[in-house]
Protein backbone atom coordinates (compact mmCIF):
# COMPACT_ATOMS: atom_id res chain seq x y z
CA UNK A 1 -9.11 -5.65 -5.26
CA UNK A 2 -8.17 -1.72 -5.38
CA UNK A 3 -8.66 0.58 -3.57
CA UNK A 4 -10.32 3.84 -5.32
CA UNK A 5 -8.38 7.10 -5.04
CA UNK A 6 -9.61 9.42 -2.41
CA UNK A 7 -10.88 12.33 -3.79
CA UNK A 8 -8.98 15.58 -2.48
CA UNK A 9 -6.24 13.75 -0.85
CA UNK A 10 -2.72 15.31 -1.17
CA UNK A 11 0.49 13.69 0.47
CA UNK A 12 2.51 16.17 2.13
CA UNK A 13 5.07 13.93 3.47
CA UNK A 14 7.64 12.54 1.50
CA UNK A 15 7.92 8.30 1.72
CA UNK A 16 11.23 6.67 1.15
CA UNK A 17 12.15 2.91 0.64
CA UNK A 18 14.96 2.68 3.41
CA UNK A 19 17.08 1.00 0.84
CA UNK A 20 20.41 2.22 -0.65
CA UNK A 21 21.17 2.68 -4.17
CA UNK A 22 23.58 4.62 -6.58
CA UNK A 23 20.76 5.87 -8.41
CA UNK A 24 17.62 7.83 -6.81
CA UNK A 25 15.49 7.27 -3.62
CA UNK A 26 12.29 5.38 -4.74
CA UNK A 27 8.90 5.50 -3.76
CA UNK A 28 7.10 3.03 -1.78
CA UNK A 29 5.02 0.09 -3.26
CA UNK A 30 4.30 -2.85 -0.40
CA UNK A 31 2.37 -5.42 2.06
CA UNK A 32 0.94 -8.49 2.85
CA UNK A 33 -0.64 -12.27 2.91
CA UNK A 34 -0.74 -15.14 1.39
CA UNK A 35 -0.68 -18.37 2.16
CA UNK A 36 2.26 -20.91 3.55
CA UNK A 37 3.48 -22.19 6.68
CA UNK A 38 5.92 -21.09 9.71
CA UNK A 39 9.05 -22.17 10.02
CA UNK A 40 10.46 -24.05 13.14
CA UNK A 41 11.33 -22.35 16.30
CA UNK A 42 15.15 -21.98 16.90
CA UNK A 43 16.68 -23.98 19.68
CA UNK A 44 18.08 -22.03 22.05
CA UNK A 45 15.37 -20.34 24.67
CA UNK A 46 14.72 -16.51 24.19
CA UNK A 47 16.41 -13.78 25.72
CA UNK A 48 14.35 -13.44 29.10
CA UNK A 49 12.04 -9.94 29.16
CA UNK A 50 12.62 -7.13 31.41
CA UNK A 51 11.01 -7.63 34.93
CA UNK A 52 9.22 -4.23 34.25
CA UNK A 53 7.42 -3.55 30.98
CA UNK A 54 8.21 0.47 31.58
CA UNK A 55 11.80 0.32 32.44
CA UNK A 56 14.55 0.18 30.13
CA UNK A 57 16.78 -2.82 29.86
CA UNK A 58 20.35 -2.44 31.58
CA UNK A 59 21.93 -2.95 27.98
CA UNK A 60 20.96 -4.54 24.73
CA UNK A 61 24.53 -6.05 24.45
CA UNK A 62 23.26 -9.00 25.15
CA UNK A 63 20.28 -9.55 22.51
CA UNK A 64 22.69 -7.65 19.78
CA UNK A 65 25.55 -10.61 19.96
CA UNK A 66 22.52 -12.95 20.15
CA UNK A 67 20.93 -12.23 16.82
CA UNK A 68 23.73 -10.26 14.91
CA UNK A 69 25.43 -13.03 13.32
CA UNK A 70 21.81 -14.03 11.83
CA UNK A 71 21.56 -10.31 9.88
CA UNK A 72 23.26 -10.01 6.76
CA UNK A 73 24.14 -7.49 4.20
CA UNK A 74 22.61 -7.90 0.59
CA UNK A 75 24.30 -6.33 -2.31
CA UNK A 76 23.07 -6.79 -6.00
CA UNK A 77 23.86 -5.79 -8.99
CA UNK A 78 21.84 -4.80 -12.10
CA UNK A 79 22.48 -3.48 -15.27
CA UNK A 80 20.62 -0.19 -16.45
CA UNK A 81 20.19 1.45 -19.78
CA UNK A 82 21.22 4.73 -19.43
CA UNK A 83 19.63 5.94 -22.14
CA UNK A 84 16.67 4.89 -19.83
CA UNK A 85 17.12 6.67 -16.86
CA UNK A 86 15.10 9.44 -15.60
CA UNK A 87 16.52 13.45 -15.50
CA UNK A 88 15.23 13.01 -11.79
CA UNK A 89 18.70 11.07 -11.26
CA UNK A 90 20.18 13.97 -12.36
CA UNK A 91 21.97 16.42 -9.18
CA UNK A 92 19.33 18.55 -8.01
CA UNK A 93 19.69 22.19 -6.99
CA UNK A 94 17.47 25.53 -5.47
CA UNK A 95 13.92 25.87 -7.53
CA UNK A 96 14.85 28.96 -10.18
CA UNK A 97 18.73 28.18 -9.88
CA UNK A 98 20.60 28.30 -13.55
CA UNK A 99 22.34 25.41 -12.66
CA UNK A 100 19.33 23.20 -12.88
CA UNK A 101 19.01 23.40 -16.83
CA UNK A 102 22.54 23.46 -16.96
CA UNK A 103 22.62 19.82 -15.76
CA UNK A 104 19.91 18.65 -17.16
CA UNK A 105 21.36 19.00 -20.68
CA UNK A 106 24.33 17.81 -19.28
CA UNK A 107 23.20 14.48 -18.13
CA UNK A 108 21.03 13.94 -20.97
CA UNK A 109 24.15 14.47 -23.05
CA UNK A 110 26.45 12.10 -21.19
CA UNK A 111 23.22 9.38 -21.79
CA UNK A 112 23.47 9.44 -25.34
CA UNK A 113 25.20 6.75 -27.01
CA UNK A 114 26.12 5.12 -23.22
CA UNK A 115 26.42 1.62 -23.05
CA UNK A 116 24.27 -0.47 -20.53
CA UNK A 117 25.51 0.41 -17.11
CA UNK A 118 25.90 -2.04 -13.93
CA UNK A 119 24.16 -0.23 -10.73
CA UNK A 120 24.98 -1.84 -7.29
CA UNK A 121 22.56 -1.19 -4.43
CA UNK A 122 22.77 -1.93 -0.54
CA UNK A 123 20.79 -3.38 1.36
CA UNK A 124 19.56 -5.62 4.73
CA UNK A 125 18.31 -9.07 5.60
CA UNK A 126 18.52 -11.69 7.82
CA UNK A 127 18.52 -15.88 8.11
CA UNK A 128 15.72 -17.57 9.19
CA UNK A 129 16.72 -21.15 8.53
CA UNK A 130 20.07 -22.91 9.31
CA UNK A 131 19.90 -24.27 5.74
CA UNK A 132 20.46 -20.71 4.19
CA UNK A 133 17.04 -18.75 3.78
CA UNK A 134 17.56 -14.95 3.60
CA UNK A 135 14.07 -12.17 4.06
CA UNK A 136 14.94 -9.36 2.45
CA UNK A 137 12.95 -6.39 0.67
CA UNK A 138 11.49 -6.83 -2.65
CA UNK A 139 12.77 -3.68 -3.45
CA UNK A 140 16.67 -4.35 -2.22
CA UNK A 141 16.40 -7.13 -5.14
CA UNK A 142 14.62 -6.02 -7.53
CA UNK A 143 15.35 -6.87 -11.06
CA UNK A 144 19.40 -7.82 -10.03
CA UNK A 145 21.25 -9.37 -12.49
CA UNK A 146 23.52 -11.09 -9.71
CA UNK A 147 23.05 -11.02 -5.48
CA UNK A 148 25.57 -11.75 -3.01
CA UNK A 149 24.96 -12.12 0.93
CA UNK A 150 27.84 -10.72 2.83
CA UNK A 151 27.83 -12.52 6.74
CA UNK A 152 28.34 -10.63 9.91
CA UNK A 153 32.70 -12.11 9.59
CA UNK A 154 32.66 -10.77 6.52
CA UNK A 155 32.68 -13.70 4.54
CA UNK A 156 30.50 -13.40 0.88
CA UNK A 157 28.07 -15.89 -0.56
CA UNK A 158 26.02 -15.87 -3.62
CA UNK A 159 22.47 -15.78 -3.38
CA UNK A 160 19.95 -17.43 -5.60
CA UNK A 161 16.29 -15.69 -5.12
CA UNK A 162 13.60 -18.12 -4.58
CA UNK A 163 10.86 -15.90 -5.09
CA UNK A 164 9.74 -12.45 -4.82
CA UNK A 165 6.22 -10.34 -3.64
CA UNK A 166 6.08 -7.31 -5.38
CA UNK A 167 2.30 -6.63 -3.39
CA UNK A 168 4.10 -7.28 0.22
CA UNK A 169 7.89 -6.31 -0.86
CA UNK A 170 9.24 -9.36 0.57
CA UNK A 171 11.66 -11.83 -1.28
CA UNK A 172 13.02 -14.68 -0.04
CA UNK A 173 17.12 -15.82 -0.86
CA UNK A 174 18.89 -18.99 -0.64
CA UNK A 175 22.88 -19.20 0.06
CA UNK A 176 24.42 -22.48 -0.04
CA UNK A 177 27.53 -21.93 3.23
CA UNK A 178 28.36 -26.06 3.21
CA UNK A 179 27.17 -26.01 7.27
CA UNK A 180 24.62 -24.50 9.61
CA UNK A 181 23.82 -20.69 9.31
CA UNK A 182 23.05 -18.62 12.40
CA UNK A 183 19.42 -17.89 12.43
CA UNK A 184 16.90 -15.73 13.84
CA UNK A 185 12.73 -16.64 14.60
CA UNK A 186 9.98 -14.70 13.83
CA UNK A 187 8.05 -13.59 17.10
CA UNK A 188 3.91 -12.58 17.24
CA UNK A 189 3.66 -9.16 16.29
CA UNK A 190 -0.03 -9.42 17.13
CA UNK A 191 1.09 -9.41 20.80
CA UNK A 192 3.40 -6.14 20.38
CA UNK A 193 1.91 -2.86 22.07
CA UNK A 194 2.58 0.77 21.72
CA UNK A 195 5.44 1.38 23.82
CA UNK A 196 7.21 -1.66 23.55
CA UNK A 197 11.08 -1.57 23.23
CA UNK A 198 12.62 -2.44 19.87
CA UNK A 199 15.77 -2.86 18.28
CA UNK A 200 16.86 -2.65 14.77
CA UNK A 201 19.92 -3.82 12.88
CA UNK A 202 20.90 -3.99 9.34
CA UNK A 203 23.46 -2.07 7.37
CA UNK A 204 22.57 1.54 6.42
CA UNK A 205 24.97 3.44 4.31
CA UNK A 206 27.00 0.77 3.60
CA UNK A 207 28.89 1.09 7.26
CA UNK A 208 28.46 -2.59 8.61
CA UNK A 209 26.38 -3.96 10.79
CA UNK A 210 24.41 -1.57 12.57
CA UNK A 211 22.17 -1.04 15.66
CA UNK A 212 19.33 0.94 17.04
CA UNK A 213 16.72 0.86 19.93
CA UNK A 214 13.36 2.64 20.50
CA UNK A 215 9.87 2.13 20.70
CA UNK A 216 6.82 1.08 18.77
CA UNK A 217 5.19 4.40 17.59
CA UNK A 218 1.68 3.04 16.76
CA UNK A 219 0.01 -0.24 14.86
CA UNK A 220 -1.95 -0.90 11.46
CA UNK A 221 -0.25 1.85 10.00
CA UNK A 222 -2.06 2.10 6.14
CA UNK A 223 0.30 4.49 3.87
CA UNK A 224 -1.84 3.89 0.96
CA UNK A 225 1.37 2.39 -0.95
CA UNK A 226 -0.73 -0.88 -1.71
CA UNK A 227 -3.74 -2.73 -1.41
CA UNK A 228 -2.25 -4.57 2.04
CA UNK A 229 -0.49 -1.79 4.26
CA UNK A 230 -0.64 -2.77 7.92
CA UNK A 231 2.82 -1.08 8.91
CA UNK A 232 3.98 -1.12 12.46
CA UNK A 233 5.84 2.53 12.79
CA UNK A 234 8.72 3.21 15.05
CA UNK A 235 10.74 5.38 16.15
CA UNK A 236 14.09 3.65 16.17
CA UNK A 237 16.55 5.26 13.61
CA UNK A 238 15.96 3.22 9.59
CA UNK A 239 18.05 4.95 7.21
CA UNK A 240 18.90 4.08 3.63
CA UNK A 241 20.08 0.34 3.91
CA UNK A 242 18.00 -0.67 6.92
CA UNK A 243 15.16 -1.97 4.24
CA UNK A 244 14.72 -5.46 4.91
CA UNK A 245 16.63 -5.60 8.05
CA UNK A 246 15.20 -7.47 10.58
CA UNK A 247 13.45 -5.60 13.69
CA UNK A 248 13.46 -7.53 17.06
CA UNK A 249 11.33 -7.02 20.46
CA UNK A 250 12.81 -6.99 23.72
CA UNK A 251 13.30 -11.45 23.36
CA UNK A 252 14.92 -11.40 20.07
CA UNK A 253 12.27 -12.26 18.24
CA UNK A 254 11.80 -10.90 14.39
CA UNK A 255 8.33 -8.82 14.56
CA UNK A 256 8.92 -7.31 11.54
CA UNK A 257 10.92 -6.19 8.75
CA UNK A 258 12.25 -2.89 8.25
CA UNK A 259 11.11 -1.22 5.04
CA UNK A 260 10.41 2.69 4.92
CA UNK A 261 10.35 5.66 6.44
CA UNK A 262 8.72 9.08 6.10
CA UNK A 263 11.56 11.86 5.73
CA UNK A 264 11.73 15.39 4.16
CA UNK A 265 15.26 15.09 3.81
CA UNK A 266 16.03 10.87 2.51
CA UNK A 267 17.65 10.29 6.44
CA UNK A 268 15.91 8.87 9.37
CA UNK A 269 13.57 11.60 11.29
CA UNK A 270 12.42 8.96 13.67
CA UNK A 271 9.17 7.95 11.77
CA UNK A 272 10.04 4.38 10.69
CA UNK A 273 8.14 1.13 9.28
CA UNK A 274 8.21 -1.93 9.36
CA UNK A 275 5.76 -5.18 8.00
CA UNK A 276 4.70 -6.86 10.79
CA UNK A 277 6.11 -10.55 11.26
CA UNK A 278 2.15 -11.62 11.36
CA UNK A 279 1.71 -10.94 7.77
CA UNK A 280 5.39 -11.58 6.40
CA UNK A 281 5.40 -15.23 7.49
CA UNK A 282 2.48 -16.71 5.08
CA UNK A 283 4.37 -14.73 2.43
CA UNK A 284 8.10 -16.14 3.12
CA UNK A 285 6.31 -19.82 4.09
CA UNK A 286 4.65 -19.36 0.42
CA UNK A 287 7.47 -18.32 -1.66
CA UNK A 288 9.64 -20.88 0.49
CA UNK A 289 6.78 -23.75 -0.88
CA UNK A 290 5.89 -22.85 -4.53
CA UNK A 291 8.22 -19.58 -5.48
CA UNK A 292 5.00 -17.69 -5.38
CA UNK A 293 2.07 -16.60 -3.21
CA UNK A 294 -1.57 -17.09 -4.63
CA UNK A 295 -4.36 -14.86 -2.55
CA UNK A 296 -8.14 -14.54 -2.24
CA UNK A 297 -9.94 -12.80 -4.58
CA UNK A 298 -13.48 -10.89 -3.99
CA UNK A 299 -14.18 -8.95 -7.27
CA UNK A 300 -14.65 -5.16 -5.61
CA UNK A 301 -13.55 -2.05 -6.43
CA UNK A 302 -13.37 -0.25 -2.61
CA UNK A 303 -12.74 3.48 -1.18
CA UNK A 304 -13.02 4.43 2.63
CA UNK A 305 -15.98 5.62 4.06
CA UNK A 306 -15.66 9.22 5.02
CA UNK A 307 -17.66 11.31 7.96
CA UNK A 308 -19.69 12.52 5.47
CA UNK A 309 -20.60 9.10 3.66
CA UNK A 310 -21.16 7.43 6.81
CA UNK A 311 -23.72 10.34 7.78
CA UNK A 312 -25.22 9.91 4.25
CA UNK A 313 -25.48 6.77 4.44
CA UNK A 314 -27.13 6.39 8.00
CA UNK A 315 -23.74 4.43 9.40
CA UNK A 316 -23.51 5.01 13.29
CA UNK A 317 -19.72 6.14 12.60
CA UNK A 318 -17.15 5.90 9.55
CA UNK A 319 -16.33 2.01 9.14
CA UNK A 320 -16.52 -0.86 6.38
CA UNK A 321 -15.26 -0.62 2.95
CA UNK A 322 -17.42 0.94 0.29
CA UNK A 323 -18.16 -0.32 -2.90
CA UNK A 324 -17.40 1.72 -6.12
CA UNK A 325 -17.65 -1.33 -8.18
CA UNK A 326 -18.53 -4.71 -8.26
CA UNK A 327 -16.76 -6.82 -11.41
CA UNK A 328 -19.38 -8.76 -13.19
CA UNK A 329 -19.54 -12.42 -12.38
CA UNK A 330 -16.81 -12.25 -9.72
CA UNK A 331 -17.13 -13.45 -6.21
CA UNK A 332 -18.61 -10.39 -4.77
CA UNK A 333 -20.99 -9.60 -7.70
CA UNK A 334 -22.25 -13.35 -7.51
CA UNK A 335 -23.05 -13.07 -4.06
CA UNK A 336 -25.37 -10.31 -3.85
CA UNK A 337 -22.87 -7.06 -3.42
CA UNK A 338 -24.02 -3.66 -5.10
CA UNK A 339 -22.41 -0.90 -5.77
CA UNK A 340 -22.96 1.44 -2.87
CA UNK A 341 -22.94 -1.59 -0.34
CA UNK A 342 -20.57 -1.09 2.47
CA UNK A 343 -18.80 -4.28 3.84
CA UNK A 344 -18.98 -4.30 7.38
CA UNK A 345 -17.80 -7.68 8.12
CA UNK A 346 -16.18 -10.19 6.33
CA UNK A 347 -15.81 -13.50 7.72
CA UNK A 348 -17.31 -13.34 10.78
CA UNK A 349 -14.52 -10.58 11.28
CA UNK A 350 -15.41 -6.78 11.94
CA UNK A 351 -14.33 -4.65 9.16
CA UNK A 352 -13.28 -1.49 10.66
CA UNK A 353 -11.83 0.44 8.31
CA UNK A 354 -10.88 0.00 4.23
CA UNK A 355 -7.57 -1.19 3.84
CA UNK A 356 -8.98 -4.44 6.48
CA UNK A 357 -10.77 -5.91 4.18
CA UNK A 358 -7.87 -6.77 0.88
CA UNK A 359 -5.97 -8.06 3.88
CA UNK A 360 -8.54 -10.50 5.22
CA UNK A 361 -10.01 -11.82 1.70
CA UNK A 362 -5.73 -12.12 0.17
CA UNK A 363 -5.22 -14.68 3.29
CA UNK A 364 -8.79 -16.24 2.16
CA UNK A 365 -7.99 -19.97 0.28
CA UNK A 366 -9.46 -20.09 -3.43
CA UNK A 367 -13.25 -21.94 -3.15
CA UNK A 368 -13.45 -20.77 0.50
CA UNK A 369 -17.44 -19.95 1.45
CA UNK A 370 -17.13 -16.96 3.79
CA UNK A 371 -19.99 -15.05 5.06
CA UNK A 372 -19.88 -10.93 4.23
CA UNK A 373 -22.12 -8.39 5.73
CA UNK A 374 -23.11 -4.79 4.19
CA UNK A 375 -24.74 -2.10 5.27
CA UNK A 376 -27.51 -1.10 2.61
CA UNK A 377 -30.33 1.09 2.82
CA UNK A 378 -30.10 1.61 6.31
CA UNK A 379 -29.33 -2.21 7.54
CA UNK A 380 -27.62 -4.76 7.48
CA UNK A 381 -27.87 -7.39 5.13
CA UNK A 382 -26.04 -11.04 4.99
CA UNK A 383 -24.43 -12.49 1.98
CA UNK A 384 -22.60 -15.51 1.30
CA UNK A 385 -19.68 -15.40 -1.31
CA UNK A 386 -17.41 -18.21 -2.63
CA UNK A 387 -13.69 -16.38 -3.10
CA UNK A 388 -11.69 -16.98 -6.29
CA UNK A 389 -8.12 -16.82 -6.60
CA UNK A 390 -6.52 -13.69 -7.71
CA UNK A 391 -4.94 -13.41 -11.04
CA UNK A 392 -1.90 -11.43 -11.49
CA UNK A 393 -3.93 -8.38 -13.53
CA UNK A 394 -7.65 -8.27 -12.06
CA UNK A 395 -9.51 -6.42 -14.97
CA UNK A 396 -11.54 -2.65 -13.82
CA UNK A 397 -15.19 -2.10 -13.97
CA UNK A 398 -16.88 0.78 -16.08
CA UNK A 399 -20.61 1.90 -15.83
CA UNK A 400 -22.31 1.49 -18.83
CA UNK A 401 -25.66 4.11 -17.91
CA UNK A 402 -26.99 5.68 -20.96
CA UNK A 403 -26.94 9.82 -21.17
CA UNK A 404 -28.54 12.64 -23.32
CA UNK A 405 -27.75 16.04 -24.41
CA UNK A 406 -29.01 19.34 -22.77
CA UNK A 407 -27.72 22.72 -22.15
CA UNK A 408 -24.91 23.13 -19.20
CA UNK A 409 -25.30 23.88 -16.13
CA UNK A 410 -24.53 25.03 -12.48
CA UNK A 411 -25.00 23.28 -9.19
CA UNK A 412 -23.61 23.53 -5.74
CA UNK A 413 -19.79 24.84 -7.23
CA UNK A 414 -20.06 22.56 -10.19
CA UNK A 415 -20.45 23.41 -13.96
CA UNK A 416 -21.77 20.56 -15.38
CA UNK A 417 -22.50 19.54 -19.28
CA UNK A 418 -23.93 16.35 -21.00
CA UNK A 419 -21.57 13.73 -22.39
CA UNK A 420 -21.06 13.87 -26.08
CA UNK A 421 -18.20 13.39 -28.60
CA UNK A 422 -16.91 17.02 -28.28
CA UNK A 423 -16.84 16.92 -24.56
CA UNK A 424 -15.24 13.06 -24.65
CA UNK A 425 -12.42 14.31 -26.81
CA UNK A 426 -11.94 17.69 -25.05
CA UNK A 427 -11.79 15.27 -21.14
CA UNK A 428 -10.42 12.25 -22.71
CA UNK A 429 -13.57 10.24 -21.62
CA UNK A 430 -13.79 6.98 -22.71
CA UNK A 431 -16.97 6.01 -24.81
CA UNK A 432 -18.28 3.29 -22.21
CA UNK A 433 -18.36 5.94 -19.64
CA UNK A 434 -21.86 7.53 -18.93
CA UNK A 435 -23.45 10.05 -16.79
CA UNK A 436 -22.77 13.99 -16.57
CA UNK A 437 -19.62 15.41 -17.06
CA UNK A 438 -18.11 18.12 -14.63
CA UNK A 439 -16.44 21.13 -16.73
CA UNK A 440 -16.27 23.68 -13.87
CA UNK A 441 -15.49 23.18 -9.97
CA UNK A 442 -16.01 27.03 -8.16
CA UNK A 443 -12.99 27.84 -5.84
CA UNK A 444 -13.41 27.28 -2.46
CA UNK A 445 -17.05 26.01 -3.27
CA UNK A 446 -18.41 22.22 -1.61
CA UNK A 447 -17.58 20.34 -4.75
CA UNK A 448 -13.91 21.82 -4.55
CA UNK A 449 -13.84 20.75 -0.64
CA UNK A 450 -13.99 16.79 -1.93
CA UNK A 451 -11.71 17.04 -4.35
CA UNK A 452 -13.86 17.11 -7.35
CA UNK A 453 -12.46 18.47 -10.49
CA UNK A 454 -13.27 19.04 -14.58
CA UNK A 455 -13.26 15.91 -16.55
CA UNK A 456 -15.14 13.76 -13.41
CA UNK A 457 -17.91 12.27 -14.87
CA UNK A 458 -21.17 11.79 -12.27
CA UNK A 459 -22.67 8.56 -12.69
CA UNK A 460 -25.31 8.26 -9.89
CA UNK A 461 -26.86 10.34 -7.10
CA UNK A 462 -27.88 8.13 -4.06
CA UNK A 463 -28.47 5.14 -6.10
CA UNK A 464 -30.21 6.49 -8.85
CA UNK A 465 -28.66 6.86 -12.37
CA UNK A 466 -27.96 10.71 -13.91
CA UNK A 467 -27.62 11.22 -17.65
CA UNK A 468 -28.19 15.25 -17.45
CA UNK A 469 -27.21 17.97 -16.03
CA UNK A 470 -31.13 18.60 -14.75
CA UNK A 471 -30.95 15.31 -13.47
CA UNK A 472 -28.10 16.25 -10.93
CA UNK A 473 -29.45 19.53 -10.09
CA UNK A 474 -32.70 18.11 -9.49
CA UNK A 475 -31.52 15.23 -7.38
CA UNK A 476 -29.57 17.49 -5.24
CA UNK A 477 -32.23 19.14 -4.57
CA UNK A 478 -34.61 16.76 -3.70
CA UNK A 479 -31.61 15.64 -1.44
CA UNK A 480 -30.91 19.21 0.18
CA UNK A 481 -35.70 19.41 0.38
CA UNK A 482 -34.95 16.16 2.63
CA UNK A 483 -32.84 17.30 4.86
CA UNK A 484 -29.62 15.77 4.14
CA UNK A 485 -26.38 17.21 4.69
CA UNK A 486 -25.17 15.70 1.54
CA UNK A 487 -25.68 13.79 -1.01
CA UNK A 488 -23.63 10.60 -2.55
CA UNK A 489 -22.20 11.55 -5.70
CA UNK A 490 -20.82 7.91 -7.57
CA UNK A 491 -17.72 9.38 -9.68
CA UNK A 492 -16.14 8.24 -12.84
CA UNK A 493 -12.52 9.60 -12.63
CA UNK A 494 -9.84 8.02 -15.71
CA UNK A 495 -12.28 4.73 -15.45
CA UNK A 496 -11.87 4.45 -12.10
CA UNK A 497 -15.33 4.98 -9.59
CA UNK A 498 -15.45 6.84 -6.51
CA UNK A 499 -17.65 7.90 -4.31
CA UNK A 500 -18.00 11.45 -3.20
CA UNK A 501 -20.17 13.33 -0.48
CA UNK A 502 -20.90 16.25 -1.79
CA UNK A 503 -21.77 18.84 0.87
CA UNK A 504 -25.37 20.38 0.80
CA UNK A 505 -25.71 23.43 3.43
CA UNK A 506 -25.41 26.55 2.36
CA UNK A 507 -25.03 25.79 -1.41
């Protein structure tokens, strides 16, 4: 299931993997579910809370030589092409500085004719079983030619992985010490509340074990990095080398595992995050099981419902996931979903907002009958589906409407123009793509406002197919005659459908 890209979204901030590596800071790809068990609870009792939820504790000395021995260092190693690597990894200087061109052809030079290259990186993690299991990041592993554990005393052990997530960037490692490990438990991050005191350790920078304290920030944190984001965010410092470091409440219990921050500069500006313990355990119990973790499949292609939509669409407020695309014969499509629908509830569980519902159907078991909800034509309507298993590369819909040929035209900021084979090769639009093609978006105009641009291709308005330009215009303003605000524009943008609500007044 993916989520469509949101028309006129830009990301201002810059995300960062809180890992550490000799070559460049990488983007973000992570989350979520699947299915497995817990492991057992560790013997001794917990670290007693504070008497008062508000006050800070006297000292965290005591829950730091509690769970420190249990948080290890992870260092890997990996060879890299450099022919391969990017001029990005290149130093970077000033915008318009000489210098920049100057190293660029220096690098590149120094890459020809190099030999494969080994590339260590840093990283955090820390031991959940007595027999050896190590949580780390998917990302502090990646594709590592060798990994080595380095304990708390110093004392280095190499690591076999057992199986990686690249959809929740978890992995799981086994080290083989010949006697019981220190270990740590996971705790209910459910039960965690904004406010509550946290503490993180792992091994930024390469220095050692490492500690900080502060607060969770907020809950259900969705940084559109993947179908399952459900972040917890904190403020406690994570800097490069924290990722996949373990981050403890007030008891000493794991509630979740450091793995990115948002920073202008690559260093912790207190805006940290971390996947909650809630969704990491399935994963880890899964991978520990089989190597692997197999998740729910519903067949939908699914955006978030927007002010606007909601309005258009007669929802009491924005909620539920909306349907670009249904894939023919999956799940979803076999149970009655349309395009258009918006799931409201899936499993007898409220969905609330679009990035709920991958999460709830990936922790769904293959053959499971669920019931799902939508909201269509003003109601709601119950549907039953059956959920399939994922596969590792669910195949895209494409409409298939039919379209004719008439003069371009102009409509509420957008030039629009029929689909033919000289406007498919100027766009690059594929030949099972149908509907009217948008050449022209007018600055500052309603059609600008959502992000629309030339080379979208507008499949339906409302729920009724468009193969002209007339069509559109007239559609709109049938829409605009009745009142509405706006009208639902279904969007074919590089294959992928979206759904836009184009604005109405004063066009």
């Amino acid at each position: 299931m993916n989520p469509s890209p949101q028309p006129g979204s830009a990301k201002s901030k810059v995300l960062r993997r809180a890992a550490f590596a000799t070559t460049a800071i990488v983007a973000l790809s992570l989350a979520m579910f699947g299915a497995g068990r817990e492991f057992p609870a560790r013997a001794e009792a917990p670290l007693p809370a504070t008497a008062q939820n508000f006050a800070a504790p006297a000292s965290f000395a005591p829950l730091v030589e509690r769970v420190a021995p249990a948080v290890v260092n992870v260092s890997t190693t990996q060879k890299v092409d450099a022919t391969a690597m990017s001029d990005d990894d290149a130093p970077q200087f000033p915008p318009g500085s000489p210098f920049n061109d100057l190293m660029k052809r220096f690098f590149q030079q120094q890459q020809r004719g190099s030999a494969p290259q080994k590339v260590t990186s840093l990283g955090s993690g820390f031991i959940i079983d007595p027999s050896g299991y190590v949580v780390t990041n998917n990302h502090v592993v990646g594709n590592a030619s060798a990994i080595k554990v380095i304990m708390s005393d110093g004392k280095e052990l190499p690591a076999k992985l057992v199986g990686r997530d690249a959809k929740t960037d978890l992995a799981l490692l086994k080290v083989n010490a010949g006697h019981p490990l220190p270990y740590v438990e996971f705790g209910d991050s459910d039960k965690s509340k904004v406010g509550d005191w946290v503490v993180a350790v792992g091994n930024p920078f390469g220095l050692g074990g490492t500690v900080t304290a502060g607060i969770v920030s907020a809950r259900g944190r969705n940084l559109n990095s993947g179908p399952f984001d459900d972040y917890l965010q904190v403020d406690a410092p994570i800097n490069r080398g924290n990722s996949g470091g373990p981050l403890f409440d007030i008891q000493g219990r794991v509630i979740g595992i450091n793995s990115a921050i948002i920073s202008p500069n690559g260093g912790s500006v207190g805006v940290g995050f971390a996947i909650p313990a809630t969704l990491a355990k399935p994963v880890i119990g899964a991978l520990k099981t089989s190597g692997k973790v197999d998740r729910g499949w519903l067949g939908v292609q699914i955006q978030q419902v927007t002010p606007e939509i909601a309005d258009n669409l007669g929802l009491d407020k924005p909620r539920g996931a909306l349907v670009a695309a249904a894939t023919p014969d999956a799940p979803a499509a076999k149970a009655g979903v349309r395009q258009g629908d918006v799931i409201v509830a899936y499993g007898g569980k409220a969905v609330d907002a679009m990035h709920d519902l991958p999460r709830l159907v990936a922790e769904t078991h293959a053959g499971t009958a669920v019931d799902i909800t939508v909201w269509r034509d003003g109601r709601e309507v119950p549907l039953h589906a059956t959920i399939a298993q994922m596969k590792d590369d669910q195949q895209q819909v494409a409409s298939n409407e039919d379209s004719d040929s008439d003069a371009s035209s102009h409509a509420y900021g957008l030039a629009l123009a029929p689909l033919n084979e000289a406007t498919r090769q100027r766009f690059d639009v594929p030949k099972e793509v149908r509907g009217v093609l948008i050449v022209g978006v007018q600055d500052g105009g309603p059609a600008a406002e959502q992000g629309l641009q030339p080379g979208d291709v507008i499949e339906k308005v409302g729920r009724d197919d468009v193969t002209s330009p007339s069509q559109v215009k007239g559609h709109l303003k049938q829409e605009a005659h009745n009142g509405k605000k706006s009208a639902l524009l279904l969007v074919n943008r590089h294959g992928n459908s979206i759904y836009v609500a184009l604005g109405l007044a004063n066009s």
